[in-house]
C-alpha atoms as a PDB file:
ATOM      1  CA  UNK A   1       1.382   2.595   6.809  1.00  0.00           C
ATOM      2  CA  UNK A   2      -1.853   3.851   4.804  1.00  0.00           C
ATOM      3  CA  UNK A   3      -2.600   4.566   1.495  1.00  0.00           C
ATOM      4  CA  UNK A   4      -3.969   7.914   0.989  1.00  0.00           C
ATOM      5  CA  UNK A   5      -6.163   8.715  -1.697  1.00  0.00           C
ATOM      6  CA  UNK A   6      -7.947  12.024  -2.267  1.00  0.00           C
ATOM      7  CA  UNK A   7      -9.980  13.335  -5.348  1.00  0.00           C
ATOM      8  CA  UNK A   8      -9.957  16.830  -5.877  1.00  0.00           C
ATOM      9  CA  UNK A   9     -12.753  18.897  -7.657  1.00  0.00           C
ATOM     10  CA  UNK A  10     -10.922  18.378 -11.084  1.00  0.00           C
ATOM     11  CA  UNK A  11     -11.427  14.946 -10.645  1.00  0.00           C
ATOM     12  CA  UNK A  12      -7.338  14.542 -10.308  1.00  0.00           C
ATOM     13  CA  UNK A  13      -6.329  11.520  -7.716  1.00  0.00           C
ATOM     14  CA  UNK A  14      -3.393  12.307  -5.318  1.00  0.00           C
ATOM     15  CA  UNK A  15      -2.456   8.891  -3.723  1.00  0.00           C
ATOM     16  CA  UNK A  16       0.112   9.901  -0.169  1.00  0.00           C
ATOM     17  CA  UNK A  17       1.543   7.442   1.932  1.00  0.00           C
ATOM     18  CA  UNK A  18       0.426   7.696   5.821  1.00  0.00           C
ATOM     19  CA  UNK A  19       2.536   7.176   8.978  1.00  0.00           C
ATOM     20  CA  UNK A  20       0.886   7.986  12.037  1.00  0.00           C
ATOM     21  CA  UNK A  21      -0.707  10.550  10.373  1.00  0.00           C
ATOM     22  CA  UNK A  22       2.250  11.693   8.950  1.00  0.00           C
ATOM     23  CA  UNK A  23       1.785  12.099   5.445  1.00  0.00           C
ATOM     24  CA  UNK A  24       3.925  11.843   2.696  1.00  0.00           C
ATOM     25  CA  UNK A  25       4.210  11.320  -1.072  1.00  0.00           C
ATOM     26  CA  UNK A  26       3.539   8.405  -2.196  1.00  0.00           C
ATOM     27  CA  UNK A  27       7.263   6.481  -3.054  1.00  0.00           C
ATOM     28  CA  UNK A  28       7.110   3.015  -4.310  1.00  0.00           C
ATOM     29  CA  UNK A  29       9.803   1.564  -2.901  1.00  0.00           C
ATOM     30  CA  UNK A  30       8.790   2.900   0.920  1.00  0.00           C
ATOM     31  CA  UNK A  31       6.000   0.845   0.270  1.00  0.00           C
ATOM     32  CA  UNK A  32       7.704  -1.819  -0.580  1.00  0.00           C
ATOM     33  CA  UNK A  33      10.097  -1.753   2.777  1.00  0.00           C
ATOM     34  CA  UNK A  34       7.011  -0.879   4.469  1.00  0.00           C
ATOM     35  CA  UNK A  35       5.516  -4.198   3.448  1.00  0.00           C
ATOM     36  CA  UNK A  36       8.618  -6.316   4.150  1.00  0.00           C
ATOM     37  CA  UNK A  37       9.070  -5.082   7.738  1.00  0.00           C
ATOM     38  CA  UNK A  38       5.412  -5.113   8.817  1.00  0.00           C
ATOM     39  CA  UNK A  39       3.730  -7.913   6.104  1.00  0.00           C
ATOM     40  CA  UNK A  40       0.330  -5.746   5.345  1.00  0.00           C
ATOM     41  CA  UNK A  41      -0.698  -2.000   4.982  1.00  0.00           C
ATOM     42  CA  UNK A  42      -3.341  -0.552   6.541  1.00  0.00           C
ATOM     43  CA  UNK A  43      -6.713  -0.025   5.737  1.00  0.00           C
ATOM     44  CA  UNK A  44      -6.859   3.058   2.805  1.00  0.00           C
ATOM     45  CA  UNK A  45      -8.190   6.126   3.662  1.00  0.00           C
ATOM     46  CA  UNK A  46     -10.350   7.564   0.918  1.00  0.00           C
ATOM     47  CA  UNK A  47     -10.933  11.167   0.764  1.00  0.00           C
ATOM     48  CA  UNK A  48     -12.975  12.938  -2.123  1.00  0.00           C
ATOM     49  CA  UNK A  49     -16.086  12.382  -3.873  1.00  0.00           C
ATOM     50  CA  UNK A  50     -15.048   8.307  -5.555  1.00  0.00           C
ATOM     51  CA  UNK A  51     -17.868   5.893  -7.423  1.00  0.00           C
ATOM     52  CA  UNK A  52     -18.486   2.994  -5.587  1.00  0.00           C
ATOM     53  CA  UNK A  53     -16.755   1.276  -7.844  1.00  0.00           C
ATOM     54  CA  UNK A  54     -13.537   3.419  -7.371  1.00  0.00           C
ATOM     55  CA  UNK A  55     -13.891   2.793  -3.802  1.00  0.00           C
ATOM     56  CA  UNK A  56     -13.908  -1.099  -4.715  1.00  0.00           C
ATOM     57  CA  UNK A  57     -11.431  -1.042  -6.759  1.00  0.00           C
ATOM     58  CA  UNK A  58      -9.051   1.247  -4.123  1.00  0.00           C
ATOM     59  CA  UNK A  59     -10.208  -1.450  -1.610  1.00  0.00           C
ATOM     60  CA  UNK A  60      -9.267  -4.730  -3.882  1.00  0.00           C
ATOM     61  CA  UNK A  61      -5.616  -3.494  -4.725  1.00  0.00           C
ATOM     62  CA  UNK A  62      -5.072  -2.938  -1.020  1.00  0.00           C
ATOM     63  CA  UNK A  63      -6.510  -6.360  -0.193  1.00  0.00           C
ATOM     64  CA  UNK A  64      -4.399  -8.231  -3.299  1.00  0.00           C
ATOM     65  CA  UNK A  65      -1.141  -6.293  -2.115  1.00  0.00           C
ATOM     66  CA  UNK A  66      -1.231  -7.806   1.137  1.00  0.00           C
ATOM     67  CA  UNK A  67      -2.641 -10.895   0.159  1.00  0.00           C
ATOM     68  CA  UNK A  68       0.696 -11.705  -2.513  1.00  0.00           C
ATOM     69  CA  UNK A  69       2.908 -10.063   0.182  1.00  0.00           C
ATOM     70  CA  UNK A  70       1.477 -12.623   2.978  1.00  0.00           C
ATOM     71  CA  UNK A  71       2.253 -15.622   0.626  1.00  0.00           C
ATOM     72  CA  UNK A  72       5.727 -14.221  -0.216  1.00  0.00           C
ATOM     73  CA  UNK A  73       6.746 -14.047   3.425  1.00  0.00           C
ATOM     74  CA  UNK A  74       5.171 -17.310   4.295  1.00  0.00           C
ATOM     75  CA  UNK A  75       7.013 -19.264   0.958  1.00  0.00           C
ATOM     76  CA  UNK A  76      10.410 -17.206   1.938  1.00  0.00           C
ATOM     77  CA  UNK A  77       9.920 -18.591   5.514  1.00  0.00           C
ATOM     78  CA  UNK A  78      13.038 -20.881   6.442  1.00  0.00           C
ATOM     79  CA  UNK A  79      15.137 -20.282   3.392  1.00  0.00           C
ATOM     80  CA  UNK A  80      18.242 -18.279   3.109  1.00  0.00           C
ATOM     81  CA  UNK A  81      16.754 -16.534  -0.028  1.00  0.00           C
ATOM     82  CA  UNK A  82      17.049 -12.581   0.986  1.00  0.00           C
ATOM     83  CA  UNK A  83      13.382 -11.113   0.206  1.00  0.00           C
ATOM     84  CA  UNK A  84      13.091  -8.079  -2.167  1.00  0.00           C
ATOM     85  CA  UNK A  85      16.326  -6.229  -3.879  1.00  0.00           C
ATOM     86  CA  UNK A  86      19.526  -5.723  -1.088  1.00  0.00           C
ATOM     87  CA  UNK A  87      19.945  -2.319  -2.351  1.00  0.00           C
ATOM     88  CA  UNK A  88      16.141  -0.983  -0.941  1.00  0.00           C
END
């Protein structure tokens, strides 16, 4: 899965969630089953006329998200403890 983020004239952000092209809003808890069953998301795509430092900071939240949910599968490795809330 992708993170989609486009920036309209207005300067309003949409962020959409990407599956092989299919695109979707964005819903915080398919990203969060998204990152138990696969461990990372994708690169984001950036669409719209974003600052370099928008683009960084788009770039660094991707990065950190995978990076925390890399060390939470690796720590949960060999335990019994179920990862993430039963009920997603």
């Amino acid at each position: 899965m992708k993170l989609v983020f486009r920036k309209n004239d207005q300067e309003e952000i949409t962020v959409l969630q990407s599956f092989d092209s299919d695109e979707r809003d964005f819903v915080y808890t398919e990203m969060i089953k998204v990152l138990i069953e696969n461990g990372k998301l994708e690169d984001p795509v950036v669409e719209g006329d974003f600052t370099d430092e928008e683009m960084r900071s788009i770039n660094n939240m991707v990065n950190e998200i995978n990076k925390v949910t890399k060390e939470t599968l690796e720590a949960s490795a060999g335990t019994d403890e179920p990862i993430g809330d039963p009920l997603l």
